[in-house]
C-alpha atoms as a PDB file:
ATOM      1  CA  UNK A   1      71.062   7.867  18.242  1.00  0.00           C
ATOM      2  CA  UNK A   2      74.438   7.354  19.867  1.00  0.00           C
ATOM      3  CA  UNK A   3      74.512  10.892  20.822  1.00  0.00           C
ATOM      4  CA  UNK A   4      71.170  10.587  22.657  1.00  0.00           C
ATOM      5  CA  UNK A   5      72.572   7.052  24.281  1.00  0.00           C
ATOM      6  CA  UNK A   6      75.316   8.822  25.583  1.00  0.00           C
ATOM      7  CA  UNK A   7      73.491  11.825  27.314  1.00  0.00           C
ATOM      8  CA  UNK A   8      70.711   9.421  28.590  1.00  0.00           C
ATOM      9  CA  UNK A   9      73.436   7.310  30.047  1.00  0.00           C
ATOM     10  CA  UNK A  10      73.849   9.577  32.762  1.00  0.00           C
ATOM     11  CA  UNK A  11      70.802   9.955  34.377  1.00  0.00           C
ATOM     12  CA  UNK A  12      70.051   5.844  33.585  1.00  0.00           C
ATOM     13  CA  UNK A  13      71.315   4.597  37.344  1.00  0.00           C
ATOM     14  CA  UNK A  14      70.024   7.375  39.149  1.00  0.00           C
ATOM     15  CA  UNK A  15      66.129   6.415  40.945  1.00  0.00           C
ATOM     16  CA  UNK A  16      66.638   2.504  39.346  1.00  0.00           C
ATOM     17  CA  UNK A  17      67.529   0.893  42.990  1.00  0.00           C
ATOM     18  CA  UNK A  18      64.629   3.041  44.874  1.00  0.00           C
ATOM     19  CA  UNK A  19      66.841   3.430  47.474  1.00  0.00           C
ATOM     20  CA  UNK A  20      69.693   6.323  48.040  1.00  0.00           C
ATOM     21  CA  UNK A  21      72.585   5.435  46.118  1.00  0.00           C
ATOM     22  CA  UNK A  22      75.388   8.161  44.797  1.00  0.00           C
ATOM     23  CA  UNK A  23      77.463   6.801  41.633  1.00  0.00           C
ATOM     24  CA  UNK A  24      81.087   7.332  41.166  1.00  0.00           C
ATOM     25  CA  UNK A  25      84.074   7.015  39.227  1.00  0.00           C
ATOM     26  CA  UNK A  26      81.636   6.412  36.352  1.00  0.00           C
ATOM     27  CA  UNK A  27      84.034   6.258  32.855  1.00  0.00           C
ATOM     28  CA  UNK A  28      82.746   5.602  29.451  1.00  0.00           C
ATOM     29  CA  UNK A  29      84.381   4.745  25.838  1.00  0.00           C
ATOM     30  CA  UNK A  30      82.594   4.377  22.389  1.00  0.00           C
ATOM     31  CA  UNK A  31      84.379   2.141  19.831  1.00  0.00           C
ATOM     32  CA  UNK A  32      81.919   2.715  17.045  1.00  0.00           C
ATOM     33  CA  UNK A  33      78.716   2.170  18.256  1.00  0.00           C
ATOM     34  CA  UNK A  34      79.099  -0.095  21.535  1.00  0.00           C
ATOM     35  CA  UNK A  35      80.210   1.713  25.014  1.00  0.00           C
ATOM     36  CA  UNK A  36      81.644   0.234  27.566  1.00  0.00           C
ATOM     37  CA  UNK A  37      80.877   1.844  30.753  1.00  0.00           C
ATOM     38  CA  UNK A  38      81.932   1.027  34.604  1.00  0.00           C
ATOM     39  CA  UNK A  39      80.699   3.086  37.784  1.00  0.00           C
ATOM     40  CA  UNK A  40      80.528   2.307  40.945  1.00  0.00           C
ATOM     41  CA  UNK A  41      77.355   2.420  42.960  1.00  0.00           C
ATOM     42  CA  UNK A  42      77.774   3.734  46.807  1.00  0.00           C
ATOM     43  CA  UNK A  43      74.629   2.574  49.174  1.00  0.00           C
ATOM     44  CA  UNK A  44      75.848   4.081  52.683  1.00  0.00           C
ATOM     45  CA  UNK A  45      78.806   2.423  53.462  1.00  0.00           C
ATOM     46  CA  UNK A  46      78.485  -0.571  50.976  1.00  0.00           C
ATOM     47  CA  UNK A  47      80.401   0.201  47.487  1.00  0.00           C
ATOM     48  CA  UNK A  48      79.247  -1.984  43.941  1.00  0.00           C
ATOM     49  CA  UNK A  49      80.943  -1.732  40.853  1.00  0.00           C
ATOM     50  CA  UNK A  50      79.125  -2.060  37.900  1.00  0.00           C
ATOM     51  CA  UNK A  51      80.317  -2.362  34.414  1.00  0.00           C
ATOM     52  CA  UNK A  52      78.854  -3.370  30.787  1.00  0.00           C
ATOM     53  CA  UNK A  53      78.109  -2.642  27.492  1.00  0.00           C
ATOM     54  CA  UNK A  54      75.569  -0.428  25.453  1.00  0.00           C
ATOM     55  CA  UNK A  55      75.114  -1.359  21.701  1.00  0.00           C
ATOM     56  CA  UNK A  56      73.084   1.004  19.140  1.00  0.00           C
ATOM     57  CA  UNK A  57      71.661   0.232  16.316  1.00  0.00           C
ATOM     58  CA  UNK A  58      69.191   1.969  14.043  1.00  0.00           C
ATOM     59  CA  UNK A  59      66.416   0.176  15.772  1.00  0.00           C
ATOM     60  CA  UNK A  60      67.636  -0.943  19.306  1.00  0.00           C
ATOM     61  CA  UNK A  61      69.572  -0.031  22.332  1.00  0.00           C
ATOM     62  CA  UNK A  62      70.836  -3.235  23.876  1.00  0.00           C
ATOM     63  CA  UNK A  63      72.306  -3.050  27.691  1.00  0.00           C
ATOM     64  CA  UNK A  64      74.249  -5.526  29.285  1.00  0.00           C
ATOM     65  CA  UNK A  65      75.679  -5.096  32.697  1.00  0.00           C
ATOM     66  CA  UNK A  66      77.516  -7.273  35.312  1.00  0.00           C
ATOM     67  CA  UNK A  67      76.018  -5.616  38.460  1.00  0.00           C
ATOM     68  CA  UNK A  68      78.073  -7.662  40.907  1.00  0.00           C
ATOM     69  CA  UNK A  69      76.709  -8.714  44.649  1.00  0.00           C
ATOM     70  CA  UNK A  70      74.298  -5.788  43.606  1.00  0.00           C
ATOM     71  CA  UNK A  71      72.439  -9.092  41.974  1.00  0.00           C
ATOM     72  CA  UNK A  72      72.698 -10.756  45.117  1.00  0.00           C
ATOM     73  CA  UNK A  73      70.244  -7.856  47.028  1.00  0.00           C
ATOM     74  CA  UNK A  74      68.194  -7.667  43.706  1.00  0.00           C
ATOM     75  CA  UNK A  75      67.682  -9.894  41.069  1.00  0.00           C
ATOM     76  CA  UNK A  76      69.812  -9.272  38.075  1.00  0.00           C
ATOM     77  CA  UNK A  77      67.367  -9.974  35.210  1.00  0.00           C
ATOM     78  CA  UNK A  78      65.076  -7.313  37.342  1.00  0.00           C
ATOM     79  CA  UNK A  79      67.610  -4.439  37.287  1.00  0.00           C
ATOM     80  CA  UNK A  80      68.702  -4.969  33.787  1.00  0.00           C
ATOM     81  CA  UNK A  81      65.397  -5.148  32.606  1.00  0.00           C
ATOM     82  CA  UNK A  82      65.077  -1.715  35.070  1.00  0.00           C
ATOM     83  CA  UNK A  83      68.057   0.092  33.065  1.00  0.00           C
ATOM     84  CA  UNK A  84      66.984  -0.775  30.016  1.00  0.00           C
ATOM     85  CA  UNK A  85      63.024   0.238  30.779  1.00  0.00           C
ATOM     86  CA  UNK A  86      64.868   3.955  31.970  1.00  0.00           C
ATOM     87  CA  UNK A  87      67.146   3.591  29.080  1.00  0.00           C
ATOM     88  CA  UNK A  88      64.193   3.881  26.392  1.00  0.00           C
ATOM     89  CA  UNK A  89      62.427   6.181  28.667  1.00  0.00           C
ATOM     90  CA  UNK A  90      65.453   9.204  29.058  1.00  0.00           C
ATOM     91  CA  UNK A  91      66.117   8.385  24.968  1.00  0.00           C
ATOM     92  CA  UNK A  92      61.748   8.614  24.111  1.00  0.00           C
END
């Protein structure tokens, strides 16, 4: 499962906005099976950084992320709930 997490991860900012953002400096770590990731999300000449956590288990893929003024544009509890939607999707 954490091998699937980590390819999904990827492609799990890309389309969740609906609006044309590019995503760099994205780094990941696994300590066991939580990843902490960080990225930075470009919208034109506004930059976001992003960072959190992704914790597998046998039965559940739990996201957290601090999406900065990001949450300001768009509520935060609607693009987490966004990632993690994608999340399952990619991993399905």
């Amino acid at each position: 499962m954490i091998r699937l997490v980590d390819r999904a991860f990827d492609d799990v900012f890309k389309g969740v906005a609906q609006i044309p953002v590019t995503i760099a400096n994205q780094q990941k770590s696994w300590q066991g099976s939580l990843m902490t990731f960080s990225l930075v999300v470009q919208m034109g000449f506004i930059s976001n950084p992003i960072s959190g956590t992704v914790e597998v288990t046998d039965n559940e893929v739990t996201l957290e992320a601090d999406v900065g003024m990001l949450g300001k544009l768009i509520p935060t509890e609607k693009i987490q709930t966004a990632l993690q939607t994608r999340l399952r999707g990619l991993l399905a």
